[in-house]
N, C-alpha and C. Protein backbone atom coordinates (compact mmCIF):
# COMPACT_ATOMS: atom_id res chain seq x y z
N UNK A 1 19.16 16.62 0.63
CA UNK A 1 19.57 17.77 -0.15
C UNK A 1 19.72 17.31 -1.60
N UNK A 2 19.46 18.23 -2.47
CA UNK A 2 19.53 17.63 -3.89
C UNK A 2 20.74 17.77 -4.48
N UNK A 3 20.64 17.09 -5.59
CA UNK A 3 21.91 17.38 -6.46
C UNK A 3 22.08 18.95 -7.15
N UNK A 4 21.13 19.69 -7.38
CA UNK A 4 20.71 21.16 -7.57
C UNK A 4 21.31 21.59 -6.57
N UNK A 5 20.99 21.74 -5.20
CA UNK A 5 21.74 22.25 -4.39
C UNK A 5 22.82 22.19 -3.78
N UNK A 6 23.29 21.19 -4.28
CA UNK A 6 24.86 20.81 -3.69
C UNK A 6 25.70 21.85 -4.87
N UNK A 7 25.05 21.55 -6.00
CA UNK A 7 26.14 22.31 -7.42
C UNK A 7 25.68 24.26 -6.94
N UNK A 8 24.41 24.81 -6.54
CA UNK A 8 24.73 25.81 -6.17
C UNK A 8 25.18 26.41 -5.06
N UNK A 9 25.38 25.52 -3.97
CA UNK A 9 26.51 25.88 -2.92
C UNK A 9 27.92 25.53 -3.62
N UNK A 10 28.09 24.71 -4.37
CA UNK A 10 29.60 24.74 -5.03
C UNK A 10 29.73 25.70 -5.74
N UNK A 11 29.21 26.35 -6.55
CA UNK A 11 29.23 28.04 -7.36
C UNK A 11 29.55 28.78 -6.61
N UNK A 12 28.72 28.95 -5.31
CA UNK A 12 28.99 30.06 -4.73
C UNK A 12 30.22 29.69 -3.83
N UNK A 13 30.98 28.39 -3.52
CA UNK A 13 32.05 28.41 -3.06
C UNK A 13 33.06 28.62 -3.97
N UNK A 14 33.00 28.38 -4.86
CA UNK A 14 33.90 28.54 -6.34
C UNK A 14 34.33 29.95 -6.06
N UNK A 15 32.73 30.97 -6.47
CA UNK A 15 32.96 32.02 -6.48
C UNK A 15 33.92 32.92 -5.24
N UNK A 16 33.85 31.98 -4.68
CA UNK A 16 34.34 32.85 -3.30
C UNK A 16 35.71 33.01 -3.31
N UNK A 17 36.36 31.36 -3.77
CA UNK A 17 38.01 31.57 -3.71
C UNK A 17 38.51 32.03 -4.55
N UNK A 18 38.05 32.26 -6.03
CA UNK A 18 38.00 32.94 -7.02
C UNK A 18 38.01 34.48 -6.38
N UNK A 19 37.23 34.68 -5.92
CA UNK A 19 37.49 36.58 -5.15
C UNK A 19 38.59 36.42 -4.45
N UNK A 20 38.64 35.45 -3.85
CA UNK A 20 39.93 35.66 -2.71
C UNK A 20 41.35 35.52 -3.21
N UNK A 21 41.56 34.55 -4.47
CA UNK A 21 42.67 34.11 -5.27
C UNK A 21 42.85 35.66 -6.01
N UNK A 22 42.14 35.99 -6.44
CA UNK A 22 42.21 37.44 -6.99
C UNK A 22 43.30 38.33 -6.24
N UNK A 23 42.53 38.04 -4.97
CA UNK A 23 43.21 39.54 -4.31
C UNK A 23 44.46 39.03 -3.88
N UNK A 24 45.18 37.72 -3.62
CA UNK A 24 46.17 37.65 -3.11
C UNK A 24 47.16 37.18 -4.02
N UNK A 25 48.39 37.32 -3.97
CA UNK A 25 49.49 36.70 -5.19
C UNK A 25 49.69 36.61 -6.70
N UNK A 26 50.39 35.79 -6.82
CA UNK A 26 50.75 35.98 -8.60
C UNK A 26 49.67 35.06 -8.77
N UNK A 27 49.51 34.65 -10.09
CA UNK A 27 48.89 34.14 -11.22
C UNK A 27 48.74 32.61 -10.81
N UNK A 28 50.08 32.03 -10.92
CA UNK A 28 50.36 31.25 -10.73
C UNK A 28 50.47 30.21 -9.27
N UNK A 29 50.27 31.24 -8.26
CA UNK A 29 49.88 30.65 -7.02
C UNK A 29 48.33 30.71 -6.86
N UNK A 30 47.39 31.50 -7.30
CA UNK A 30 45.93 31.84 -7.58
C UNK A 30 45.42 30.97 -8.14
N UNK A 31 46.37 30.21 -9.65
CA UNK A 31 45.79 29.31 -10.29
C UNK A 31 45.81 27.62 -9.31
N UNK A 32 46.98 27.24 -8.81
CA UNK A 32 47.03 26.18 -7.72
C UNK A 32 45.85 26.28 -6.91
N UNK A 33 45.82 27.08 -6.48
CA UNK A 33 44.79 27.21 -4.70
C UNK A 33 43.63 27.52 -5.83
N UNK A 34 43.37 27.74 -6.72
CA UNK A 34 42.10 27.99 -7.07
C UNK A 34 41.92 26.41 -7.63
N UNK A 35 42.56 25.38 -8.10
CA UNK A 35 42.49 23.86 -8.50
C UNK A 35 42.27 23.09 -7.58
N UNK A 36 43.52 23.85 -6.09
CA UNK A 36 42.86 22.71 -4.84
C UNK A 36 41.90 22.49 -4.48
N UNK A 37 41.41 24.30 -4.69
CA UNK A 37 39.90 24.55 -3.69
C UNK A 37 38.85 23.85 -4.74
N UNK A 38 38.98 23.64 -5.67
CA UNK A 38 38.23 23.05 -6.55
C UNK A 38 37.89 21.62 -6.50
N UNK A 39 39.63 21.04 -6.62
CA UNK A 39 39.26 19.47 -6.31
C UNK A 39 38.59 19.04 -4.98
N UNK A 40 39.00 19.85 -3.82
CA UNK A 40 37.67 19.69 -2.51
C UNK A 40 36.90 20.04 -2.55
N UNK A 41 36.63 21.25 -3.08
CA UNK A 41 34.81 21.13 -3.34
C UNK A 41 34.09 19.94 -4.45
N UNK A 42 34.55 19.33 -5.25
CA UNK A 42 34.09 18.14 -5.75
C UNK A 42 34.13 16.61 -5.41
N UNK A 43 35.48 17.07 -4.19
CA UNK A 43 35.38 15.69 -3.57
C UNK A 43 34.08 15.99 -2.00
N UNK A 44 33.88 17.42 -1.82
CA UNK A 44 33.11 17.06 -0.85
C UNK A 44 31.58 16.61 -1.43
N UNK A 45 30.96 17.77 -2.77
CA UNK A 45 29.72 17.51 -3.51
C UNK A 45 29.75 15.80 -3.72
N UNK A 46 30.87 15.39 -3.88
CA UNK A 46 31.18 13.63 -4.24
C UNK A 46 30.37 12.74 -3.02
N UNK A 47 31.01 13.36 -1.67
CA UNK A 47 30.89 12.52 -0.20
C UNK A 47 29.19 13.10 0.32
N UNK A 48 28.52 14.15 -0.15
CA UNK A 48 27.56 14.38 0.52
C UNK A 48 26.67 13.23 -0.40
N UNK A 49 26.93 13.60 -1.77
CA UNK A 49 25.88 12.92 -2.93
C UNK A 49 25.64 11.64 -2.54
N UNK A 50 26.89 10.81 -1.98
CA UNK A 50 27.37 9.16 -1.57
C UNK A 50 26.35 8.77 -0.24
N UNK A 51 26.38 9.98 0.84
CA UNK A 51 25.70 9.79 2.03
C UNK A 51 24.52 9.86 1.85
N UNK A 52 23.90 10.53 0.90
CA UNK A 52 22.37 10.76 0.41
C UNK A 52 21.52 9.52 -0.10
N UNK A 53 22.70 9.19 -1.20
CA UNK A 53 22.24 7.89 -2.13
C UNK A 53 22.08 6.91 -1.15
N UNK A 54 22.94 6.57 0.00
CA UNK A 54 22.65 5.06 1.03
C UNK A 54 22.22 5.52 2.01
N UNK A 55 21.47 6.44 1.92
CA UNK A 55 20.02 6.77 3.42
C UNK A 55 20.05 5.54 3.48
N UNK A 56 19.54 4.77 4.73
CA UNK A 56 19.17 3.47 5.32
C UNK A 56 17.20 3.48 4.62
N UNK A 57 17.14 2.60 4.50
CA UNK A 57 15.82 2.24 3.34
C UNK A 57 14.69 2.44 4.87
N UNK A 58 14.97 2.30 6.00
CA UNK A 58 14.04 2.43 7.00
C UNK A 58 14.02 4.00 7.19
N UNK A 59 14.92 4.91 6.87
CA UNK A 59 14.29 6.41 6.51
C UNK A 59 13.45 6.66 5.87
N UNK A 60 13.11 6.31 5.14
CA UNK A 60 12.49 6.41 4.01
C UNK A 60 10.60 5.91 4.21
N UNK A 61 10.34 7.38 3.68
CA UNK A 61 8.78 7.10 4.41
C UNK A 61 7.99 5.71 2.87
N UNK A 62 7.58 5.02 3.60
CA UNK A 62 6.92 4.06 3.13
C UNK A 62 5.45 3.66 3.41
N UNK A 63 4.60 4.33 2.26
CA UNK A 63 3.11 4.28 2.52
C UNK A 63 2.70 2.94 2.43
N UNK A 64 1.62 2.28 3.56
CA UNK A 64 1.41 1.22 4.53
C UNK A 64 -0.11 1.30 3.70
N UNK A 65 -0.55 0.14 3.06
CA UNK A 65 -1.60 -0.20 2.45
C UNK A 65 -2.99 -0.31 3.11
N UNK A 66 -4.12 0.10 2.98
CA UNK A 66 -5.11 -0.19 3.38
C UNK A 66 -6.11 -0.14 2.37
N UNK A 67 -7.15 -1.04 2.39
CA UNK A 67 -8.22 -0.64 1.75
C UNK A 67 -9.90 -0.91 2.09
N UNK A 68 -10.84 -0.32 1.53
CA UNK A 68 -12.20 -0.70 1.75
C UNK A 68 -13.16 -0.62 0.83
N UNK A 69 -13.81 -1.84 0.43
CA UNK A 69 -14.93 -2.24 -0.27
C UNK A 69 -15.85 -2.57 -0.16
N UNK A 70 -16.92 -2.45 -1.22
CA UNK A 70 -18.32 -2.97 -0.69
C UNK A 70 -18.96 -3.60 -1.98
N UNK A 71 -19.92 -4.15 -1.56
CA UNK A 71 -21.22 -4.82 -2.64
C UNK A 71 -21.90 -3.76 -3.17
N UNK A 72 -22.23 -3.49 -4.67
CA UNK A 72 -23.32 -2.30 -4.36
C UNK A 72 -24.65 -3.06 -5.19
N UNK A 73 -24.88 -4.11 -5.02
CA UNK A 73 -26.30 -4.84 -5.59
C UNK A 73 -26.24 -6.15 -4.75
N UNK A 74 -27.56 -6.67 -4.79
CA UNK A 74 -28.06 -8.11 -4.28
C UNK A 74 -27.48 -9.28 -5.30
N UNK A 75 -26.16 -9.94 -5.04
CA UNK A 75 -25.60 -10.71 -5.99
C UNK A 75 -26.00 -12.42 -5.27
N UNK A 76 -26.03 -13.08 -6.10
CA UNK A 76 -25.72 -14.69 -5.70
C UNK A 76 -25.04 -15.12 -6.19
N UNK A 77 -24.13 -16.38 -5.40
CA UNK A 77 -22.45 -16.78 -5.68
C UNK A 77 -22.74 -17.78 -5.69
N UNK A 78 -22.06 -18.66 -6.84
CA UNK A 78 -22.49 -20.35 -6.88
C UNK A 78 -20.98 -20.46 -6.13
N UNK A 79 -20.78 -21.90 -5.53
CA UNK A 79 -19.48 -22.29 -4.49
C UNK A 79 -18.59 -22.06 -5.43
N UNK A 80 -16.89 -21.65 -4.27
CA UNK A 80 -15.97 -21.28 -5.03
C UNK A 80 -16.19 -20.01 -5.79
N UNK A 81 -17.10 -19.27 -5.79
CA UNK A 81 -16.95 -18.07 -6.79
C UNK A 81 -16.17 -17.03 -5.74
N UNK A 82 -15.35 -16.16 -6.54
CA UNK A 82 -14.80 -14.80 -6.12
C UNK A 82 -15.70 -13.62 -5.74
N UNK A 83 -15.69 -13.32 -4.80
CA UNK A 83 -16.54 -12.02 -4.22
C UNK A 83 -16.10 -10.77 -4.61
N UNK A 84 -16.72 -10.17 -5.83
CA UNK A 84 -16.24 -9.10 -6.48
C UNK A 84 -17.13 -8.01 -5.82
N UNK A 85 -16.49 -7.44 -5.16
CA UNK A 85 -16.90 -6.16 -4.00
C UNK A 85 -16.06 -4.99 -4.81
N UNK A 86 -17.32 -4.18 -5.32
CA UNK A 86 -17.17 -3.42 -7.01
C UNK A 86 -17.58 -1.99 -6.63
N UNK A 87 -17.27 -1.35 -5.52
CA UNK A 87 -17.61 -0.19 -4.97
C UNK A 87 -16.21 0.19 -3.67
N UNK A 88 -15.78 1.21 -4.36
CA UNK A 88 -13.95 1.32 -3.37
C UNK A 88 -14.40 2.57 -2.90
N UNK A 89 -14.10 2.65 -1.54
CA UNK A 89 -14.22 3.77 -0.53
C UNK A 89 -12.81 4.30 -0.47
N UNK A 90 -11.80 3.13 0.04
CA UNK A 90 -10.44 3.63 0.46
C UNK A 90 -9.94 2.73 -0.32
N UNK A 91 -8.59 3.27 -0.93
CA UNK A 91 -7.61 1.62 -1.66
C UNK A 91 -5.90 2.60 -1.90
N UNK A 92 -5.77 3.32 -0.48
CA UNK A 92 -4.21 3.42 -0.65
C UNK A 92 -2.94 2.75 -1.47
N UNK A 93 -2.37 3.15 -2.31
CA UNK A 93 -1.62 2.61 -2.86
C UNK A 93 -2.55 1.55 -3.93
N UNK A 94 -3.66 1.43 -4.09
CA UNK A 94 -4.06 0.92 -5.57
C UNK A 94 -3.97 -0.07 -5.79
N UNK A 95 -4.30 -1.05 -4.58
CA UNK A 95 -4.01 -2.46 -4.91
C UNK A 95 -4.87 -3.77 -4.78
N UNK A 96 -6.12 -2.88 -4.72
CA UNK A 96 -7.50 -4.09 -4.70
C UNK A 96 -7.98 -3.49 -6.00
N UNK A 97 -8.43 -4.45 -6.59
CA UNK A 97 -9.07 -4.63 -8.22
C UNK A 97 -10.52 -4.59 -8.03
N UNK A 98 -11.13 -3.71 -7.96
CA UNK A 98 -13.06 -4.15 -8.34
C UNK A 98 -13.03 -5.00 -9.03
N UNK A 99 -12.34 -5.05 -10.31
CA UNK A 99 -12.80 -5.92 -11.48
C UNK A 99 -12.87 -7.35 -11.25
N UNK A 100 -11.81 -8.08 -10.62
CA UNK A 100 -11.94 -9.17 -10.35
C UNK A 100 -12.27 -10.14 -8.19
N UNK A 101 -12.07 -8.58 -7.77
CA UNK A 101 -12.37 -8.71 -6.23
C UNK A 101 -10.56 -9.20 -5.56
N UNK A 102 -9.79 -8.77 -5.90
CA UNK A 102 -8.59 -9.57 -5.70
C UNK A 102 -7.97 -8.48 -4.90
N UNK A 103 -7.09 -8.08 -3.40
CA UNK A 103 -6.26 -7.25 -3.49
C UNK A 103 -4.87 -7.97 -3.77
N UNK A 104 -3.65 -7.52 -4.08
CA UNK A 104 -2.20 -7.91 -4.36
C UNK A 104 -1.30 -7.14 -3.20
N UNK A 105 -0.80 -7.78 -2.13
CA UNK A 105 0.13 -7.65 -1.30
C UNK A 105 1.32 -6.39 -1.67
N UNK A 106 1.88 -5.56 -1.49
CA UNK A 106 2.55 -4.35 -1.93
C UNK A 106 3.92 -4.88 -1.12
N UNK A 107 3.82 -5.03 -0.02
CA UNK A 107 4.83 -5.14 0.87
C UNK A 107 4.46 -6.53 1.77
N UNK A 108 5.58 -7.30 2.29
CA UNK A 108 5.19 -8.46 3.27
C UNK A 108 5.25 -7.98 4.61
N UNK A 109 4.00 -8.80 5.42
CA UNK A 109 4.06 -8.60 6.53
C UNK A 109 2.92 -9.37 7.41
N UNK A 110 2.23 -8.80 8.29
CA UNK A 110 0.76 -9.08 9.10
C UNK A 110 0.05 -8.08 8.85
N UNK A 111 -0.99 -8.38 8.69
CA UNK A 111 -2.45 -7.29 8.13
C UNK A 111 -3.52 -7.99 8.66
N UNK A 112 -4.53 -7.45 8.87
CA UNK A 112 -5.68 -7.52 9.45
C UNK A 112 -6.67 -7.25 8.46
N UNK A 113 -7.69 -8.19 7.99
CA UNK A 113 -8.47 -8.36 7.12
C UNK A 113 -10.37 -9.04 7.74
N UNK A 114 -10.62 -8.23 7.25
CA UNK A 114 -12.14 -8.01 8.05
C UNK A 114 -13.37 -7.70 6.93
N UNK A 115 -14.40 -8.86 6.62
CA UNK A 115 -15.25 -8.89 5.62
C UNK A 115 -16.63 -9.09 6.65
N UNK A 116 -17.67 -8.29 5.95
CA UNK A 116 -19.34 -8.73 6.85
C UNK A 116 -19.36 -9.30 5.23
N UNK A 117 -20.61 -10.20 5.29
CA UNK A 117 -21.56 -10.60 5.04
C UNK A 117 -23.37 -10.06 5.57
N UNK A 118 -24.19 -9.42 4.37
CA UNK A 118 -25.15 -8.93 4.72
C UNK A 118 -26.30 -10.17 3.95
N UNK A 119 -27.21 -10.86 4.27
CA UNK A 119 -27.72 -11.63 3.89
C UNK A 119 -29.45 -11.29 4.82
N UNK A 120 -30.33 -12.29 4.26
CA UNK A 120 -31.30 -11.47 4.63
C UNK A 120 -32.70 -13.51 4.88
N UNK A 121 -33.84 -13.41 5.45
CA UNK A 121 -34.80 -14.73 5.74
C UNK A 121 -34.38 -16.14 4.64
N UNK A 122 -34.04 -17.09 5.27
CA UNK A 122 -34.01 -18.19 4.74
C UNK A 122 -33.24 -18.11 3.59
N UNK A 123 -32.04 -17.54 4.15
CA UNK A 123 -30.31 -17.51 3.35
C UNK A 123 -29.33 -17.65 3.86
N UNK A 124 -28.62 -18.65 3.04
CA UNK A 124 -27.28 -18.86 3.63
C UNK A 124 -25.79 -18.75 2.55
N UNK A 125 -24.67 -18.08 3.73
CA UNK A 125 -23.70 -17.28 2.62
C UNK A 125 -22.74 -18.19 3.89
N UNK A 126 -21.30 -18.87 3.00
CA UNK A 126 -20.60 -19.05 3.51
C UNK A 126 -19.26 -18.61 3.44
N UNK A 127 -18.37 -18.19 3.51
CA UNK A 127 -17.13 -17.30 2.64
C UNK A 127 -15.87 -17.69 3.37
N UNK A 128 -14.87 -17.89 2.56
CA UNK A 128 -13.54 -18.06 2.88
C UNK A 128 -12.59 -16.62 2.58
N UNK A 129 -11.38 -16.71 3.87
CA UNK A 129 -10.57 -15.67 3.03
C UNK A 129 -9.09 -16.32 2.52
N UNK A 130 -8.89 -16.26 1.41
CA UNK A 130 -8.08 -16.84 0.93
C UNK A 130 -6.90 -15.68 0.60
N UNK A 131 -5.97 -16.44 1.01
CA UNK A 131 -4.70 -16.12 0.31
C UNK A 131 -3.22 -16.92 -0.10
N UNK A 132 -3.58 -16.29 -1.65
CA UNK A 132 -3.04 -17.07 -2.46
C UNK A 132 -3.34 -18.49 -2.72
N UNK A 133 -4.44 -18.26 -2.58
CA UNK A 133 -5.49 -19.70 -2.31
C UNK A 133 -5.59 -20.77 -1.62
N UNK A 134 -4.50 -20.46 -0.21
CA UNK A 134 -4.94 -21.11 1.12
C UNK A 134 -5.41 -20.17 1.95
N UNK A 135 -6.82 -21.21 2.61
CA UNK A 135 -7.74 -20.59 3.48
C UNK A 135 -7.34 -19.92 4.85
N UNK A 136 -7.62 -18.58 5.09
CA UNK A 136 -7.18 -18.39 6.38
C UNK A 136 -8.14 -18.23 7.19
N UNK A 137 -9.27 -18.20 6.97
CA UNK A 137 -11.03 -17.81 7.47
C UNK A 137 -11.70 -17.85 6.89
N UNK A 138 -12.73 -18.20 7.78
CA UNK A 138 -14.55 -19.07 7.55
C UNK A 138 -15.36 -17.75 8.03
N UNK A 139 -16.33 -17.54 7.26
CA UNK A 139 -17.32 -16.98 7.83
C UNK A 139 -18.42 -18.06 7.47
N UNK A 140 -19.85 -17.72 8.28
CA UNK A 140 -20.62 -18.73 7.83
C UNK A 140 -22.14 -17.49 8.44
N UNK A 141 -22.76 -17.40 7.87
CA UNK A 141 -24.45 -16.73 7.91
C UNK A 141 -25.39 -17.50 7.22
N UNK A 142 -26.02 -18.23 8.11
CA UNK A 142 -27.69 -18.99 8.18
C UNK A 142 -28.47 -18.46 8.57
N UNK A 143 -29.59 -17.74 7.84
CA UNK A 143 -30.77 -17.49 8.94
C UNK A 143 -32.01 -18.76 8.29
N UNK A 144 -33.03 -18.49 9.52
CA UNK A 144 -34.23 -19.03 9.04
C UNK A 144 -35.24 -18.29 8.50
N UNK A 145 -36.43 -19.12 8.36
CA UNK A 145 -37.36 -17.95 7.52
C UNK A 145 -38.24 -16.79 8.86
N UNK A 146 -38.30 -15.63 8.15
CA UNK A 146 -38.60 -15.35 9.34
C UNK A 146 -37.95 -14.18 10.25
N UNK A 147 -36.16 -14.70 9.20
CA UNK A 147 -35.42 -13.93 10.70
C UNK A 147 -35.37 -12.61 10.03
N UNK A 148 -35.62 -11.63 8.82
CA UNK A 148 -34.94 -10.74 8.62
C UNK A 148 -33.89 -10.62 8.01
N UNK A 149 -32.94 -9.22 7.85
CA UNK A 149 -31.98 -9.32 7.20
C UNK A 149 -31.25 -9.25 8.43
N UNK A 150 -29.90 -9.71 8.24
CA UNK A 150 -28.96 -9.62 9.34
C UNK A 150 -27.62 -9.74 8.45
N UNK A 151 -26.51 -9.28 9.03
CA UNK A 151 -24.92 -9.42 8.70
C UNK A 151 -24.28 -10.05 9.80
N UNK A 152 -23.29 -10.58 9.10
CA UNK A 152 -22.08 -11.45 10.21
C UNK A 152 -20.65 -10.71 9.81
N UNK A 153 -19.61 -10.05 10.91
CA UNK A 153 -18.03 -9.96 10.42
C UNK A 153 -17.37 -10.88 10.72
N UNK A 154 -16.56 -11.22 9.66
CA UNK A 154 -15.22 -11.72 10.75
C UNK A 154 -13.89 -11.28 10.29
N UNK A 155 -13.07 -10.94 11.24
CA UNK A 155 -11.46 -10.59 11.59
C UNK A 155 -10.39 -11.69 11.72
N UNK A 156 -9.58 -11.48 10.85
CA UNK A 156 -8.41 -12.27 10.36
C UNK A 156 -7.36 -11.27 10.62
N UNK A 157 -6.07 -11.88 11.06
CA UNK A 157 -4.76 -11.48 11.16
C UNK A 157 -4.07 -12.86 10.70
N UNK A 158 -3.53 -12.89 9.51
CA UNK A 158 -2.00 -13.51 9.12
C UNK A 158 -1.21 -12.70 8.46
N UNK A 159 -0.29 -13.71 8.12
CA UNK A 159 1.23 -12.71 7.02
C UNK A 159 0.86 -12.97 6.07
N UNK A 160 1.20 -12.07 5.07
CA UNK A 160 1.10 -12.19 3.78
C UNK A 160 2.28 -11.64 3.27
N UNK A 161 2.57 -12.05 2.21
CA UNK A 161 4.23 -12.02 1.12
C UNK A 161 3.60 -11.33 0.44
N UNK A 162 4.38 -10.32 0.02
CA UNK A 162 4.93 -9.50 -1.05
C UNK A 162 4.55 -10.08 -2.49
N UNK A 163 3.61 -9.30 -3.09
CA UNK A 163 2.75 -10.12 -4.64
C UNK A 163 2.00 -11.19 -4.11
N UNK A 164 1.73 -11.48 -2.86
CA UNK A 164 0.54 -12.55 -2.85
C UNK A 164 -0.90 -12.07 -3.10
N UNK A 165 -2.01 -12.81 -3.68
CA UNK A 165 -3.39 -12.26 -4.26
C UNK A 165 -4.31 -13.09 -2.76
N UNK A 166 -4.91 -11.63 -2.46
CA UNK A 166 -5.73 -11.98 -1.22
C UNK A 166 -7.58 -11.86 -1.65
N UNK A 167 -7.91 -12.39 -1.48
CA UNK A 167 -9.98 -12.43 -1.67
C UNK A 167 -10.91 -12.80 -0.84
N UNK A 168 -11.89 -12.87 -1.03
CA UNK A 168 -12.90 -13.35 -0.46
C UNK A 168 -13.44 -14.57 -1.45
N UNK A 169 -14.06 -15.20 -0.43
CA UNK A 169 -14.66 -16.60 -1.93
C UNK A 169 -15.41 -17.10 -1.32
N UNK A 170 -16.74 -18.32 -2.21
CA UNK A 170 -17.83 -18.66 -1.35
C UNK A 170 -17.17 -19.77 -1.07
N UNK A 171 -17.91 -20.79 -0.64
CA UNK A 171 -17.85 -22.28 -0.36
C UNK A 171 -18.91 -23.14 0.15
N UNK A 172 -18.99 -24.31 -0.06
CA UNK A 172 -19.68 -25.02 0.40
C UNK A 172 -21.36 -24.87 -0.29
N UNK A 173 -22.29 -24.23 -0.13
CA UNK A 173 -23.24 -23.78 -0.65
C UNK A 173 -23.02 -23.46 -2.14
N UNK A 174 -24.16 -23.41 -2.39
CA UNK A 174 -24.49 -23.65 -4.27
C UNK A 174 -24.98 -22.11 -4.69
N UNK A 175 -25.96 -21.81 -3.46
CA UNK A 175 -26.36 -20.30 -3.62
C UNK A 175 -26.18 -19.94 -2.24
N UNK A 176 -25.18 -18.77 -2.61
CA UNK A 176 -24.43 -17.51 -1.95
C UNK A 176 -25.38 -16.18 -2.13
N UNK A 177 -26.50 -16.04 -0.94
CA UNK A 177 -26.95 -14.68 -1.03
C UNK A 177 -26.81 -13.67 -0.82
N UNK A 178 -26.26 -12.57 -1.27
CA UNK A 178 -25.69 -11.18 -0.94
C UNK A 178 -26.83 -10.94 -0.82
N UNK A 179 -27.38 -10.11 0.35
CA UNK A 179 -28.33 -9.16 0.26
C UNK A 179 -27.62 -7.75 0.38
N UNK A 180 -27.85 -6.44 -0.69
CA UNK A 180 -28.16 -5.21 -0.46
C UNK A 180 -29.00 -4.81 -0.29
N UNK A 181 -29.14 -4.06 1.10
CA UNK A 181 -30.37 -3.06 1.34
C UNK A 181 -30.49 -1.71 0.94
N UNK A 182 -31.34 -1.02 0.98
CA UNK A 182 -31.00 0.42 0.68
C UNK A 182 -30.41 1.39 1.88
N UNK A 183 -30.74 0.45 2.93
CA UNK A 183 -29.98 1.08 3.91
C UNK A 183 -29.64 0.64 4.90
N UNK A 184 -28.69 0.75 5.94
CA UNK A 184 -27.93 -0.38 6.37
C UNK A 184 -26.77 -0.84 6.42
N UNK A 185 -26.72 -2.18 6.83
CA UNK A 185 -24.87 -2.70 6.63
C UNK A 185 -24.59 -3.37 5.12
N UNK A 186 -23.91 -3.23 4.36
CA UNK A 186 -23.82 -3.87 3.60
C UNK A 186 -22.40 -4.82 3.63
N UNK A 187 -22.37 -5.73 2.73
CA UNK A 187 -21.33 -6.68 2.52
C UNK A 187 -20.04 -5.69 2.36
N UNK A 188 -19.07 -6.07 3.01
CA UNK A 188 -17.78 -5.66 2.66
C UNK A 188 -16.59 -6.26 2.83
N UNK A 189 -15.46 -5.83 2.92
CA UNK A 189 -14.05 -6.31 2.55
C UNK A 189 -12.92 -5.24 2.56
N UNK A 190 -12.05 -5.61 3.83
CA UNK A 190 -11.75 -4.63 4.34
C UNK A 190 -9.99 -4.97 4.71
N UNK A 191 -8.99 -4.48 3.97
CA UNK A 191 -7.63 -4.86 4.60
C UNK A 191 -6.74 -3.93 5.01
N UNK A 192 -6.04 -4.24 5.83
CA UNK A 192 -5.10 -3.11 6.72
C UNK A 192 -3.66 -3.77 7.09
N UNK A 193 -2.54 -3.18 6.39
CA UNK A 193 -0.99 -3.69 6.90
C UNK A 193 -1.01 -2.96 8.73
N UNK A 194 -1.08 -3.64 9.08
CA UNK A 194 -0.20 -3.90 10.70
C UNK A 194 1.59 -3.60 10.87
N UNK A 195 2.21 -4.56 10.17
CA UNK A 195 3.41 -4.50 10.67
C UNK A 195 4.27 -5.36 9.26
């Protein structure tokens, strides 16, 4: 309930003993009972306002982060580079960056984090998922010549803290081939709070 509505149920209780002080007694007994009824209606507007302000913080609806990205061109990643996945489908709460490929943790907890790799004949993409720049997962896609384009996912569950910076990154290899197709699976990057 708001503070607006607590002050116009107090008006209209005001108003009320005010009619009623009217009709009964002298002046001077009207003016008392019209001060009492006053100081309890401000000590109650006092006790509701108090119960409002310390709701328990687990009332309180709290939007749960998710997001989803993609590649939208055929990029190559020399090792160690950041996988800037520069095309946002979903990004609740606003917390993966195209610009630099980074999401930032909103709340701590376990989340589930899930990247393909789309790569295509006689390419190889290797990718870490890092957070806060220890590794929590390997992906790895080799094909030979020959094979086509193909994608690899992989699914990660750890915790992550509150302001920690989560990514994708290459490794190992010198050239990191993104393949985009025009149609198809493409590379993505994908995170979801759990719990």
């Amino acid at each position: 309930m708001s503070c607006r509505m607590l002050l116009y149920i107090g008006i209209i209780l005001f108003q009320r003993v005010i009619s009623k002080s009217i009709s009964n007694g002298t002046i001077e007994n009207r003016t008392e009972s019209l001060e009492r009824s006053f100081e309890s209606l401000v000590m109650r507007i006092n006790n509701i306002s108090d119960i409002l302000n310390n709701l328990p913080k687990q009332m309180q609806i709290e939007k749960h982060p998710v997001f989803y990205v993609e590649l939208s061109v055929t990029t190559t990643l020399n090792i160690n580079s950041i996988v800037k996945f520069d095309t946002e489908f979903i990004d609740d709460g606003n917390n993966f960056n195209t610009g630099d490929g980074i999401f930032i943790a909103p709340i701590s907890g376990v989340y589930l984090f899930c990247w393909t790799i789309q790569t295509y004949s006689s390419k190889t993409v290797q990718t870490e998922l890092r957070v806060d720049n220890i590794v929590k997962g390997i992906g790895l896609m080799t094909l030979g010549s020959g094979a086509g384009h193909f994608a690899t996912t992989r699914n990660v569950f750890c915790t992550v803290n509150r302001g920690d910076h989560v990514w994708i990154q290459t490794s190992y290899y010198s050239d990191n081939n993104f393949h985009v197709p025009h149609v198809g699976v493409r590379s993505s990057f994908m995170g979801l709070f759990i719990q």
